[in-house]
N, C-alpha and C. Protein backbone atom coordinates (compact mmCIF):
# COMPACT_ATOMS: atom_id res chain seq x y z
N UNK A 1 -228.53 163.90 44.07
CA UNK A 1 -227.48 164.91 43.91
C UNK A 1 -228.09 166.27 43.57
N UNK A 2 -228.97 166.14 42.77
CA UNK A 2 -229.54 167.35 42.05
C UNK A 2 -230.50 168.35 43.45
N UNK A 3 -231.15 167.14 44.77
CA UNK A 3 -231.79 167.74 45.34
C UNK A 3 -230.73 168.77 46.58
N UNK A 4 -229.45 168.00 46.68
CA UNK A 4 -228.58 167.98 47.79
C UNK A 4 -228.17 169.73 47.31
N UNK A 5 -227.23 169.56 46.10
CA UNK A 5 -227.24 170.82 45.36
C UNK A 5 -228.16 171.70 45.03
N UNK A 6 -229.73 171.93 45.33
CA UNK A 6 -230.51 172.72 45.31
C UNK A 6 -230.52 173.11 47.11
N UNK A 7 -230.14 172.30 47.88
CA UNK A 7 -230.42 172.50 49.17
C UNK A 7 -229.50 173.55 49.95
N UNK A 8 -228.10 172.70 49.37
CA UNK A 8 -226.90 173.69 49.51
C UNK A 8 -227.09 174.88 49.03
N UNK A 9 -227.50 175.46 47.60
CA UNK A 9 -227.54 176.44 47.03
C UNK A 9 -228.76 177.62 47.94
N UNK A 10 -229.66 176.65 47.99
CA UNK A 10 -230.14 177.44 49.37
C UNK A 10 -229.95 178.29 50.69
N UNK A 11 -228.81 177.27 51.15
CA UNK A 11 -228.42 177.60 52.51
C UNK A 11 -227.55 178.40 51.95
N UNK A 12 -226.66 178.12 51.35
CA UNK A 12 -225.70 179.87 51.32
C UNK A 12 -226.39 180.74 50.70
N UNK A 13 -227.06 180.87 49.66
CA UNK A 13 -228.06 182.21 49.32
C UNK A 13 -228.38 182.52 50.69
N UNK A 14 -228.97 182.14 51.62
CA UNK A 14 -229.56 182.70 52.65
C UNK A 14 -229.10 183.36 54.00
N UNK A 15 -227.91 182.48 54.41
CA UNK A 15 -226.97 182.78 55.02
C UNK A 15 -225.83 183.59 54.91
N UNK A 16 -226.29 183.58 53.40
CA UNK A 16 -225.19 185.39 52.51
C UNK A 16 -226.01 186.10 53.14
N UNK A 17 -227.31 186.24 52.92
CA UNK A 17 -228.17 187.37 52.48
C UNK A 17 -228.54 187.89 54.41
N UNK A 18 -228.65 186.88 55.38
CA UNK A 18 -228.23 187.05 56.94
C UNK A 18 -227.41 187.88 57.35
N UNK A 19 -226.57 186.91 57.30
CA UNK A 19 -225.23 187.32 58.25
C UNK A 19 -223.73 188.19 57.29
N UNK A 20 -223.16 188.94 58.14
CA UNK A 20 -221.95 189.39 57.47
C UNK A 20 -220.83 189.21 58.70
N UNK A 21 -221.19 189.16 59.62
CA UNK A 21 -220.20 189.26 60.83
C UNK A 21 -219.41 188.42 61.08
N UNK A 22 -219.37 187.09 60.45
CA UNK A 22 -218.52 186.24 60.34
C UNK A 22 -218.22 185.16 59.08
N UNK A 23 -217.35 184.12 59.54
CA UNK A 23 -217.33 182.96 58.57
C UNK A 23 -218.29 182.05 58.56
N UNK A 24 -218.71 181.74 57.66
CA UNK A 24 -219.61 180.04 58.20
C UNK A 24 -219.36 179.17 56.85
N UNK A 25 -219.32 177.67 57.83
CA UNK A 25 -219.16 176.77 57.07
C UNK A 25 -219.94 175.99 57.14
N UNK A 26 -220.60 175.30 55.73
CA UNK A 26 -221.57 174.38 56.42
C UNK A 26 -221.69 172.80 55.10
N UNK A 27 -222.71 172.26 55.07
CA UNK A 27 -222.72 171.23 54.17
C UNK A 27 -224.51 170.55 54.29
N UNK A 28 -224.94 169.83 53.43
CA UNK A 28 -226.21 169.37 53.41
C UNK A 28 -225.99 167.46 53.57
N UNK A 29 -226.31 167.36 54.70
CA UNK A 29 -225.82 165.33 54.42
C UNK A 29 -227.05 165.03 53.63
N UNK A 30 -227.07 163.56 53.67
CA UNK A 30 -227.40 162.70 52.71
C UNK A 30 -229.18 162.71 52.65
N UNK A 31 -229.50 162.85 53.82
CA UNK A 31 -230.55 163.49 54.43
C UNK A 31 -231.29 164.45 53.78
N UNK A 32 -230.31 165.41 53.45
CA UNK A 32 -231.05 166.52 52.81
C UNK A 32 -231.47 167.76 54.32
N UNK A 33 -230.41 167.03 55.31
CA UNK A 33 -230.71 168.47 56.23
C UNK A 33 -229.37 169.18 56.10
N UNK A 34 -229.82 170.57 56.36
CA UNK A 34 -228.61 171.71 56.33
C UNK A 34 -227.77 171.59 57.83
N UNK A 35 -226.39 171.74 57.75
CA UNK A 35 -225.69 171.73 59.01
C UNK A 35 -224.88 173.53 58.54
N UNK A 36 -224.56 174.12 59.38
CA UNK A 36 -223.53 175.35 59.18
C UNK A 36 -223.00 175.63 60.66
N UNK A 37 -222.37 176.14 60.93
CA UNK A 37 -221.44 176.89 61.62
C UNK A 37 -220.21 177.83 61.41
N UNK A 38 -219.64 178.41 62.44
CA UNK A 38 -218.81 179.41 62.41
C UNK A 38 -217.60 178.95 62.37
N UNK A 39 -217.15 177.48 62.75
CA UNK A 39 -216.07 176.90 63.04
C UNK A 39 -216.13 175.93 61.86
N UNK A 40 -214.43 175.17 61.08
CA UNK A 40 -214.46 174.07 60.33
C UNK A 40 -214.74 173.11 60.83
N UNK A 41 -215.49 172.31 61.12
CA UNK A 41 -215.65 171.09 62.58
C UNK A 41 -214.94 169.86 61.96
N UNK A 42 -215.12 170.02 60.95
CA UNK A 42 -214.56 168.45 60.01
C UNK A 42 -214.58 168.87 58.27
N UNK A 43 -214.14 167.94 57.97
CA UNK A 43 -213.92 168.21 56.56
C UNK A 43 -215.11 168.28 55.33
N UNK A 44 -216.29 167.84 55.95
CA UNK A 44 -217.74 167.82 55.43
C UNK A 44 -217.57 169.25 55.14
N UNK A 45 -217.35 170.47 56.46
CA UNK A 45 -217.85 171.77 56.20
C UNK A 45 -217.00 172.57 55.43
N UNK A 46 -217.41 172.97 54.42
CA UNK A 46 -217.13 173.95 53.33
C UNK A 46 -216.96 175.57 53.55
N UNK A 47 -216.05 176.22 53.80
CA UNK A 47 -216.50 177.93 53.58
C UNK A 47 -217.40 178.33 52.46
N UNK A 48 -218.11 178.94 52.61
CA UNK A 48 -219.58 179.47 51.76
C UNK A 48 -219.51 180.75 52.25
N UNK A 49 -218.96 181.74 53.58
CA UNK A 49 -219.39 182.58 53.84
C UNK A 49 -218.04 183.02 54.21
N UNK A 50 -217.16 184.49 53.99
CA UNK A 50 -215.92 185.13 54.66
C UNK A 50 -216.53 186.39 55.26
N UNK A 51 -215.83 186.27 56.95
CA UNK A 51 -216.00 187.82 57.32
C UNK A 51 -214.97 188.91 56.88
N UNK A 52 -214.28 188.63 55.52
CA UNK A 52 -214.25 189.39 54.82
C UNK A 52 -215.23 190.60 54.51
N UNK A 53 -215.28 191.96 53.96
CA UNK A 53 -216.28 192.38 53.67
C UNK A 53 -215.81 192.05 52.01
N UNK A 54 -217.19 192.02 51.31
CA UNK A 54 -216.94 192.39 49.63
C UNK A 54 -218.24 193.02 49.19
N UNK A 55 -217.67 193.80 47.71
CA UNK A 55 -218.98 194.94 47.47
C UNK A 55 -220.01 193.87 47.38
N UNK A 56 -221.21 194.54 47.50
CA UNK A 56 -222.18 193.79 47.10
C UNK A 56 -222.80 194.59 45.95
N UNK A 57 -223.24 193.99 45.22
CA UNK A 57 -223.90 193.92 43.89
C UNK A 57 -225.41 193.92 44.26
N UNK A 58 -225.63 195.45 44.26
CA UNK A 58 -227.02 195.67 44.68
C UNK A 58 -228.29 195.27 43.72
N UNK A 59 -228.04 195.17 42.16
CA UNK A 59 -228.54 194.45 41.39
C UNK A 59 -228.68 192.87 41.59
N UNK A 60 -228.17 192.27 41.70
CA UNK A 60 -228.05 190.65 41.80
C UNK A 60 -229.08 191.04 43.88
N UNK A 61 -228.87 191.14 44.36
CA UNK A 61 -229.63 191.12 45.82
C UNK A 61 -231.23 191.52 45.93
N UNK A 62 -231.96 192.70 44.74
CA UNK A 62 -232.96 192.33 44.46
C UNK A 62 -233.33 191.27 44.05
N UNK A 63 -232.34 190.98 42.78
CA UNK A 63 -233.20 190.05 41.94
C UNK A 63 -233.11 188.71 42.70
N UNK A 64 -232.62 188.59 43.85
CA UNK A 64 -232.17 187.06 44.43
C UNK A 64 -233.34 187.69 45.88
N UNK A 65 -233.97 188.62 45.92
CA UNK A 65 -234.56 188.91 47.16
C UNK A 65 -233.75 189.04 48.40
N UNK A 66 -232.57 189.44 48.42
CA UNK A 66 -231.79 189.35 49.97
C UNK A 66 -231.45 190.72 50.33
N UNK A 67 -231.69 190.24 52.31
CA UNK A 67 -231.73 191.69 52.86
C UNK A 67 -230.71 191.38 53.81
N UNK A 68 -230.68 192.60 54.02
CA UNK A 68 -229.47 192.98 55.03
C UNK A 68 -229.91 192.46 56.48
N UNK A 69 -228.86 192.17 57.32
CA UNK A 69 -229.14 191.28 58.87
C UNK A 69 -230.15 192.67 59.62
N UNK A 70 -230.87 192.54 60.17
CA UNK A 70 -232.03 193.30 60.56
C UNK A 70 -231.40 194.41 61.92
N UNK A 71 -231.61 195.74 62.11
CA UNK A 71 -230.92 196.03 62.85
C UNK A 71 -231.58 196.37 63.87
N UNK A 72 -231.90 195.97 64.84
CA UNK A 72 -232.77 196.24 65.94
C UNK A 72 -232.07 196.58 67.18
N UNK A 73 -232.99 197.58 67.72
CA UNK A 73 -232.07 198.71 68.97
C UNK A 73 -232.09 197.96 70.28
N UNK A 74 -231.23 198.00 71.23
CA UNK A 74 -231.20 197.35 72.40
C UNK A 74 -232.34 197.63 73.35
N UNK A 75 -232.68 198.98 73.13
CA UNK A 75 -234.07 199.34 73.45
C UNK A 75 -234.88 198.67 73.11
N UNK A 76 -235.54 197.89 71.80
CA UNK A 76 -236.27 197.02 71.66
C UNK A 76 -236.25 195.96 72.02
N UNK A 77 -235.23 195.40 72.33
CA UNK A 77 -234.18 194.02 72.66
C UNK A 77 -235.16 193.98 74.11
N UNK A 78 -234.86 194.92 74.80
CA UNK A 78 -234.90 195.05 76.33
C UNK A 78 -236.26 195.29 76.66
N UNK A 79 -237.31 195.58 75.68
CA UNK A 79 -238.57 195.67 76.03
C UNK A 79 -239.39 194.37 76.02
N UNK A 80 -238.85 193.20 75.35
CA UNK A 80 -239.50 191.85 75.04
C UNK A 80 -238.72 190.96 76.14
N UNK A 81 -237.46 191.35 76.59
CA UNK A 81 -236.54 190.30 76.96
C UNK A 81 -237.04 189.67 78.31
N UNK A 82 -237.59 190.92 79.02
CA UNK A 82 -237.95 190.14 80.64
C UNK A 82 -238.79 189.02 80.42
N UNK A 83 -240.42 189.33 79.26
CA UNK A 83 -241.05 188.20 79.11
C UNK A 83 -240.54 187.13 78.44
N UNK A 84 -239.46 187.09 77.40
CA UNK A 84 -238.86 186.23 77.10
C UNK A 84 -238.18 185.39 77.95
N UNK A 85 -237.61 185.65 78.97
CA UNK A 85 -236.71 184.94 79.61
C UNK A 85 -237.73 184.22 80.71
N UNK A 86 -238.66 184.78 80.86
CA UNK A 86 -239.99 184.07 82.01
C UNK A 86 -240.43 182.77 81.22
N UNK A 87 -240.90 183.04 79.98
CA UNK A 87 -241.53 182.03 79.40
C UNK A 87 -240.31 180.85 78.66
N UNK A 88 -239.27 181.42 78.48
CA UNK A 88 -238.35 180.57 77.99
C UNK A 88 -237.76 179.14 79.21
N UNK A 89 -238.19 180.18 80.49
CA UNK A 89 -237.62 179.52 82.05
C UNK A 89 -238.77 178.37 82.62
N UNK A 90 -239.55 178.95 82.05
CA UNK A 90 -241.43 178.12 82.28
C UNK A 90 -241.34 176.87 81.32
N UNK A 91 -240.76 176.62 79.72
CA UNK A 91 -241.09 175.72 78.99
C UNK A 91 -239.40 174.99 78.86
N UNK A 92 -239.10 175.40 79.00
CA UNK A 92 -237.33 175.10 79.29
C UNK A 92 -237.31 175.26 77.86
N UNK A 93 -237.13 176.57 77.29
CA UNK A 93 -236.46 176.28 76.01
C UNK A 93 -235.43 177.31 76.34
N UNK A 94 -234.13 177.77 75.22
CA UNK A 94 -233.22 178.80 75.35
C UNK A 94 -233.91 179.78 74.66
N UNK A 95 -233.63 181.10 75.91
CA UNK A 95 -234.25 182.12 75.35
C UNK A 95 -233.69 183.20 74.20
N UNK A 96 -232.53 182.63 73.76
CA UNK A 96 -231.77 183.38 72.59
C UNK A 96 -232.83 182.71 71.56
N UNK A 97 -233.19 181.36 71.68
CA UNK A 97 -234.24 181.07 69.99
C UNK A 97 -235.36 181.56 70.68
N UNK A 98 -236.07 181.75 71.07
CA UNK A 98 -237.17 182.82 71.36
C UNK A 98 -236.46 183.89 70.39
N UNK A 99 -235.79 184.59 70.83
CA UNK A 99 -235.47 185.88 70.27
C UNK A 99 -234.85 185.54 68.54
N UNK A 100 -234.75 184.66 68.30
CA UNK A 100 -234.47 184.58 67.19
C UNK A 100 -235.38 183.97 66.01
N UNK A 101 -236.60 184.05 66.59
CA UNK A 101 -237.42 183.58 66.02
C UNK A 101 -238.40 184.98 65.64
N UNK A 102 -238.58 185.24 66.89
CA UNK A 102 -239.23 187.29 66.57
C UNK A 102 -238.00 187.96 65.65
N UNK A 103 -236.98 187.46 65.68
CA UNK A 103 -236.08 188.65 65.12
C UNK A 103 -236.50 188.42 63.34
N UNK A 104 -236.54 186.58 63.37
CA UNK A 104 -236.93 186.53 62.01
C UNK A 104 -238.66 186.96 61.44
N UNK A 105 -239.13 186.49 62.62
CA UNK A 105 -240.52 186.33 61.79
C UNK A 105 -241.26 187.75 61.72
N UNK A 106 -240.97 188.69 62.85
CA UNK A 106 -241.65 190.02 62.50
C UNK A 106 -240.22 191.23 63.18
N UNK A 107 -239.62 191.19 63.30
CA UNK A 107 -238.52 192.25 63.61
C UNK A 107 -238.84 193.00 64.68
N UNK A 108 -239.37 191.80 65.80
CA UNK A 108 -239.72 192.42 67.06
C UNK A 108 -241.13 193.99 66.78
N UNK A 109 -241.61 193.57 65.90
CA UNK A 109 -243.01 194.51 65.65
C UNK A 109 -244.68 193.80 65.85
N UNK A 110 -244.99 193.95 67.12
CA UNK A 110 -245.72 193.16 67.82
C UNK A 110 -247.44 193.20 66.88
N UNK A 111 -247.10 194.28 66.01
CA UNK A 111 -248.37 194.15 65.26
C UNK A 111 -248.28 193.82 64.09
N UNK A 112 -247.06 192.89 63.69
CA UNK A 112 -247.05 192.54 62.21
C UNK A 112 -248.18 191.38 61.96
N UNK A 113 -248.54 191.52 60.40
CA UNK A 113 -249.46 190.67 60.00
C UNK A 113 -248.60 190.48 58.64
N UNK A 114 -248.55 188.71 58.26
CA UNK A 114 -247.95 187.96 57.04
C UNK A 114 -249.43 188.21 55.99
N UNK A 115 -249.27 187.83 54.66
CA UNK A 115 -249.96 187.61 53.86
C UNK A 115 -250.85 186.32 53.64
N UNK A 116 -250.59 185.44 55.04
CA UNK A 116 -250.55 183.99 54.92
C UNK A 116 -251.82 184.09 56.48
N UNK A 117 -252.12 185.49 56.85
CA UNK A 117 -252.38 185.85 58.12
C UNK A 117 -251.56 184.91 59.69
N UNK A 118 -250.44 185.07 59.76
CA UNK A 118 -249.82 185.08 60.80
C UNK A 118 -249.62 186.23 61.50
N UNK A 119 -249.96 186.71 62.86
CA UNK A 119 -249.58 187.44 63.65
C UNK A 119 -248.93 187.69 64.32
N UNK A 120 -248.54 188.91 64.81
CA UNK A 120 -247.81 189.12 66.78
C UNK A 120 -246.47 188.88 65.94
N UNK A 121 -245.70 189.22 67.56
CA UNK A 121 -244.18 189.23 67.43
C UNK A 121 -243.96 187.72 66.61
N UNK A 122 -244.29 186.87 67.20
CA UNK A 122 -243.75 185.91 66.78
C UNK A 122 -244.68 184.74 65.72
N UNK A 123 -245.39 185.80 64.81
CA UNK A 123 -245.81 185.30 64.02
C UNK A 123 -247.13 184.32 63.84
N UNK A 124 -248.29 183.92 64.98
CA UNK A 124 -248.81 182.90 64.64
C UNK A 124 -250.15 182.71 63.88
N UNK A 125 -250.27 181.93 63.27
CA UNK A 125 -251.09 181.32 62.56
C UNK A 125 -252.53 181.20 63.77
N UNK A 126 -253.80 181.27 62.84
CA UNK A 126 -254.68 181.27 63.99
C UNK A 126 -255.18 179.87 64.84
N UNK A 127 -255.14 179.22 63.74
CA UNK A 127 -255.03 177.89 64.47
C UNK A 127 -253.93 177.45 65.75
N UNK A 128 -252.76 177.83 65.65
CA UNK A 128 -251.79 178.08 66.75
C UNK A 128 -252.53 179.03 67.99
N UNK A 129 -253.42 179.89 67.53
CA UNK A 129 -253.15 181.19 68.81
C UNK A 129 -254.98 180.28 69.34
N UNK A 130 -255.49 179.54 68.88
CA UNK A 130 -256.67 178.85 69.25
C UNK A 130 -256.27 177.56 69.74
N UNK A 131 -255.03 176.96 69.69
CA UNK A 131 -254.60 175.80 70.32
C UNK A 131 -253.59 176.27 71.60
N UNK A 132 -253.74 177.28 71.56
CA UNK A 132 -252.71 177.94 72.92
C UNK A 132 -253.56 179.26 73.43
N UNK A 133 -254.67 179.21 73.10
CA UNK A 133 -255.45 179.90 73.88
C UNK A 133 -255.07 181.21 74.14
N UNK A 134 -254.83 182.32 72.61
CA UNK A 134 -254.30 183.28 72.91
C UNK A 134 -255.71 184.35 72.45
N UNK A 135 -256.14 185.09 73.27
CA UNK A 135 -257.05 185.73 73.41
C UNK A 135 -256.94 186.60 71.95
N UNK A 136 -255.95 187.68 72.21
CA UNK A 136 -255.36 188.96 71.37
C UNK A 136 -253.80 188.51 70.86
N UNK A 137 -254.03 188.21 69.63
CA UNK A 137 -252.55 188.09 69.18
C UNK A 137 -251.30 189.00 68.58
N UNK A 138 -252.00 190.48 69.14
CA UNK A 138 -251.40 191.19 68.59
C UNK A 138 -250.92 191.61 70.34
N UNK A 139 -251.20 190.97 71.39
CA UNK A 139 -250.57 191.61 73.10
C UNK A 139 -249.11 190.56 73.08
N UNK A 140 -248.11 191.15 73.51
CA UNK A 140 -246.88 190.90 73.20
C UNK A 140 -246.79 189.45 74.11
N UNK A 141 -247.30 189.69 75.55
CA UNK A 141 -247.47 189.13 76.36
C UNK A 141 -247.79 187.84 75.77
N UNK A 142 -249.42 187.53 75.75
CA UNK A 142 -249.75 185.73 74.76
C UNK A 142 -249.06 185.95 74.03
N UNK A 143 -248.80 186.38 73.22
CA UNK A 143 -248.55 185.78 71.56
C UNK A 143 -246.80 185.16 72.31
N UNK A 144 -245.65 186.11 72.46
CA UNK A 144 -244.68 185.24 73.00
C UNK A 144 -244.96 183.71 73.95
N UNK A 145 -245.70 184.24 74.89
CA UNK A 145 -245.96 182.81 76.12
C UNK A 145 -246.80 181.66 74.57
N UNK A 146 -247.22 181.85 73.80
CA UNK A 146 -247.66 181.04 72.87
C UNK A 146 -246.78 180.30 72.09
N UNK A 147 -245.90 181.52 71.36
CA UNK A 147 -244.83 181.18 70.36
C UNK A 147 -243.99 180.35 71.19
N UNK A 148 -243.45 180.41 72.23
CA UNK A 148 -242.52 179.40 73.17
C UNK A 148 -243.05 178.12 73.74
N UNK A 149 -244.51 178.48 73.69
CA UNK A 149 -245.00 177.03 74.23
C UNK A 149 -245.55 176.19 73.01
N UNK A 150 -245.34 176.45 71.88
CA UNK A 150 -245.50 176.36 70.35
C UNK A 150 -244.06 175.43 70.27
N UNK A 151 -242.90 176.24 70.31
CA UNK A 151 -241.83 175.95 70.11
C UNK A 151 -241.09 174.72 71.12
N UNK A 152 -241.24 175.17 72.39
CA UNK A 152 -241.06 173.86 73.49
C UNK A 152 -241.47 172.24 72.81
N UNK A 153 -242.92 172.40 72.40
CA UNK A 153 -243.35 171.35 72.15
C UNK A 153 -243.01 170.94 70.22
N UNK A 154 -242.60 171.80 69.78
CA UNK A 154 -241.98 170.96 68.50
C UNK A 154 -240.38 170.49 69.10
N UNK A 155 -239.61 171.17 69.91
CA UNK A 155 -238.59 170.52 70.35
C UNK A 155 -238.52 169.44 71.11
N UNK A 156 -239.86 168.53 71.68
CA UNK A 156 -240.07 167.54 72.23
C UNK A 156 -240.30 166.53 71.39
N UNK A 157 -241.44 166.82 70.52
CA UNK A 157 -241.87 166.08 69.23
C UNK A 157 -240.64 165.66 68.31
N UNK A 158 -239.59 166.85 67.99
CA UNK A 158 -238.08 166.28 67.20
C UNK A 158 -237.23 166.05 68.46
N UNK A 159 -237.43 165.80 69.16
CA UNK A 159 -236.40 164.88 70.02
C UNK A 159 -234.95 165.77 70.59
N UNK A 160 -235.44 167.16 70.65
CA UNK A 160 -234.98 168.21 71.07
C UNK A 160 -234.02 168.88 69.67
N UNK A 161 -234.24 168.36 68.35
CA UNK A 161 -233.40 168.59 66.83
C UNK A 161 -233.96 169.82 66.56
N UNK A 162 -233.12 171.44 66.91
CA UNK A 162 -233.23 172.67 66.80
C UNK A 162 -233.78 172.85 65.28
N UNK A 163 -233.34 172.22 64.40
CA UNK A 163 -233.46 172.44 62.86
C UNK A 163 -234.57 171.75 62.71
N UNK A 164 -234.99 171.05 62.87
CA UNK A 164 -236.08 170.25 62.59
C UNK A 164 -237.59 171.24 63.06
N UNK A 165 -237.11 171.73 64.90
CA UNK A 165 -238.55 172.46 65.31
C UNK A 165 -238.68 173.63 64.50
N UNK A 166 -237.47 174.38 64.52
CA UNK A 166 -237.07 175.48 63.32
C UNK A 166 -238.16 175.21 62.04
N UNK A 167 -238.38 174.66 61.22
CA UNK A 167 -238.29 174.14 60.31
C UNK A 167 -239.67 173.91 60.12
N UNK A 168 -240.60 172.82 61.83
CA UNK A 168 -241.52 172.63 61.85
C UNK A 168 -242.36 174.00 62.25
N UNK A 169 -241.98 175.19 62.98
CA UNK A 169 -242.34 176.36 62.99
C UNK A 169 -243.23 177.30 61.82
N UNK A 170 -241.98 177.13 61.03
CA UNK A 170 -242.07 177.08 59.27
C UNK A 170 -243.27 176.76 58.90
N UNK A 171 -243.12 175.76 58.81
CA UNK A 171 -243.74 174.85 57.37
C UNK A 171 -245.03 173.80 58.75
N UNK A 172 -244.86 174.16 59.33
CA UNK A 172 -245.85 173.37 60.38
C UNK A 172 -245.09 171.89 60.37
N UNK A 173 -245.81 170.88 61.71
CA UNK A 173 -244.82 169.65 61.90
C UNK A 173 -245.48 168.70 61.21
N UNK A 174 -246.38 168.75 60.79
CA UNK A 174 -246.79 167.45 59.60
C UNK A 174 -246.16 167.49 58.44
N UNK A 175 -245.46 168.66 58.01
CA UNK A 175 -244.28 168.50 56.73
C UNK A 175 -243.58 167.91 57.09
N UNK A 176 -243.12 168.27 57.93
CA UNK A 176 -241.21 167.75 58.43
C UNK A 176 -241.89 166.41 58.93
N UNK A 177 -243.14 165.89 59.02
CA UNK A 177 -243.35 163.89 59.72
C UNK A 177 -243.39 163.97 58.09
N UNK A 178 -244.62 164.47 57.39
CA UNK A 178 -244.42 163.24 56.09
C UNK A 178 -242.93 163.52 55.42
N UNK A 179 -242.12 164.47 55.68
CA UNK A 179 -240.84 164.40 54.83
C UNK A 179 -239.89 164.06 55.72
N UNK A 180 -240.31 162.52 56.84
CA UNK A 180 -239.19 161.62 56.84
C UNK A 180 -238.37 162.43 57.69
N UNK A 181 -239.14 163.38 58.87
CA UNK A 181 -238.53 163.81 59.57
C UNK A 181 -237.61 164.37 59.36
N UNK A 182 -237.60 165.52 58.00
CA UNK A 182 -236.14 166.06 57.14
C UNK A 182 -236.77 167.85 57.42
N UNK A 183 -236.29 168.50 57.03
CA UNK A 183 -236.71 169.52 56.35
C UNK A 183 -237.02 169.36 54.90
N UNK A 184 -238.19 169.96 55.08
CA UNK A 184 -239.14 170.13 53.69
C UNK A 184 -238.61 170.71 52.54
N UNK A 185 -238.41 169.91 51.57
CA UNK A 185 -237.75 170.89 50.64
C UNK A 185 -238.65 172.01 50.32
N UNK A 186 -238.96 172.81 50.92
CA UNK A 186 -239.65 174.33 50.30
C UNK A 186 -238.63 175.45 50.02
N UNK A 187 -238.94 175.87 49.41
CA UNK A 187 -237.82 177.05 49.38
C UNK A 187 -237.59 178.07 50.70
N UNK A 188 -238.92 178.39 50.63
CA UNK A 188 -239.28 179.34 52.18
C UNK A 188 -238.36 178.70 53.21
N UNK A 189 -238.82 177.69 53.61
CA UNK A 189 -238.58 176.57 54.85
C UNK A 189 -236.40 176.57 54.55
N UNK A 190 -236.39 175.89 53.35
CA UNK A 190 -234.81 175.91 53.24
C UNK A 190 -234.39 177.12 53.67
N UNK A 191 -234.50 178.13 53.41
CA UNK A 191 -233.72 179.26 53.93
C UNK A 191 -233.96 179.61 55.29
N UNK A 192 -235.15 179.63 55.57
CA UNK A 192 -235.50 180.56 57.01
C UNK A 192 -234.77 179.23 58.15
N UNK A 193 -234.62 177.66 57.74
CA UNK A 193 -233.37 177.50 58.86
C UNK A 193 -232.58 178.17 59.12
N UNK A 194 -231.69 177.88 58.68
CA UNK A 194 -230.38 178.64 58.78
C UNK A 194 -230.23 180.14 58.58
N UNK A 195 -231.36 180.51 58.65
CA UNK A 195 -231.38 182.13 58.94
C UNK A 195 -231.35 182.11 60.53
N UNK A 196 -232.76 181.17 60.99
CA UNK A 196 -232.84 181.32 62.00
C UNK A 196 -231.73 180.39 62.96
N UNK A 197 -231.17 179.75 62.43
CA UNK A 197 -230.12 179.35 63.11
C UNK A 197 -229.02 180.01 63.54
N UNK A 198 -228.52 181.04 62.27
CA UNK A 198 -227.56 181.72 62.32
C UNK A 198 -228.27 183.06 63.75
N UNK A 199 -229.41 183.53 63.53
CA UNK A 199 -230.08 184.79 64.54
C UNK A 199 -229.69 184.27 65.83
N UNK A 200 -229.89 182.78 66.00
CA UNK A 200 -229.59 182.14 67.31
C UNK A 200 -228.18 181.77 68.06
N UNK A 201 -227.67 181.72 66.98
CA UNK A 201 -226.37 181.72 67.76
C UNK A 201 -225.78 183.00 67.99
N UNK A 202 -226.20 183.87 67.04
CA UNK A 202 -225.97 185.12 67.46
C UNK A 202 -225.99 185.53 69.17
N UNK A 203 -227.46 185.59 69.12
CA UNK A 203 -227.90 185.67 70.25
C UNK A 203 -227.34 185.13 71.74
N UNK A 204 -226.89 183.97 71.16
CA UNK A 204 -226.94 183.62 73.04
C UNK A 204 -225.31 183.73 73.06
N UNK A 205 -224.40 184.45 72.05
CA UNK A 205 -223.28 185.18 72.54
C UNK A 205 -223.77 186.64 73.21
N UNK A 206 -225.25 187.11 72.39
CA UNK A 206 -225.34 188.37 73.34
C UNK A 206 -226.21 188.66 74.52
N UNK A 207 -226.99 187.67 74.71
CA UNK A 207 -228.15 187.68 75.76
C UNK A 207 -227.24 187.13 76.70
């Protein structure tokens, strides 16, 4: 109970701190994986989120670390999208989680570097950009055709379970095997699902 309720408490901290544009409802099963959506689907899902607006309490949002949904120009959108949609068409994945994966991991800024040294738009680790044979991980070009052929193959490995490759992205896929094929309870990992879940559905209403 105690873990289910740390999990939940997760997913809406995070999915506050995302999205404002709509409702979402969601719930943590027994599992310990996060489910949400925009719709009540059944009585499991809870409102946690109103597209209501309400003030926000700019004090409490430092101290909880939450940022505003990221605002990126269609101009930028449109400079990644052709290669996105090539490589998304090449590994059969949907190219809205491509894009929602750069939107989370570097805000479409092809020269970001993590503290953890992850690179490129879409973030990778060097061991990733040496198992996908990416020369320069800061050329928009590899590092995407990487991050998707990265991603293709954790969606094969979870049996095509969006939250799970999500998740294994994260936290790499030997967390999510020794944790019983769950999401990892990390804190990091708990939130950036359903961040990136929520970026994704976004998306493939607008792509």
């Amino acid at each position: 109970m105690i873990r289910t309720t740390y999990l939940f408490a997760a997913l809406i901290l995070s999915c506050f701190c995302a999205l404002t544009w709509a409702d979402l409802f969601g719930y943590v099963d027994e599992n310990g994986r996060a489910h949400i959506s925009t719709k009540q689907l059944d009585d499991r899902y809870k409102l946690f989120q109103s597209s209501v607006a309400k003030p926000i309490d700019k004090k409490k949002t430092r101290v909880a670390g939450a940022t505003k949904l990221p605002k990126i120009s269609q101009k930028k959108l449109n400079l990644y999208n052709k290669q996105i949609q090539k490589v998304a068409k090449k590994y059969q994945i949907d190219p809205a989680l491509v894009h929602a994966v750069i939107l989370a991991e570097s805000r479409y800024n092809p020269e970001a570097v993590s503290p953890r040294g992850a690179s490129g738009l879409m973030q990778l680790m060097p061991d990733t950009a040496v198992r996908y044979k990416v020369a320069d991980v800061f050329d928009p070009t590899q590092n995407i055709r990487a991050g998707a052929q990265y991603l293709s193959y954790l969606l094969k490995l979870f049996n095509n379970d969006i939250e799970l490759a999500i998740a294994a992205y994260n936290a790499g896929e030997g967390a999510v095997i020794k944790n019983g094929r769950r999401i990892p309870p990390y804190r990091e990992t708990v939130a950036y699902v359903p961040k990136v879940m929520a970026y994704y559905r976004h998306y493939q209403e607008k792509i």
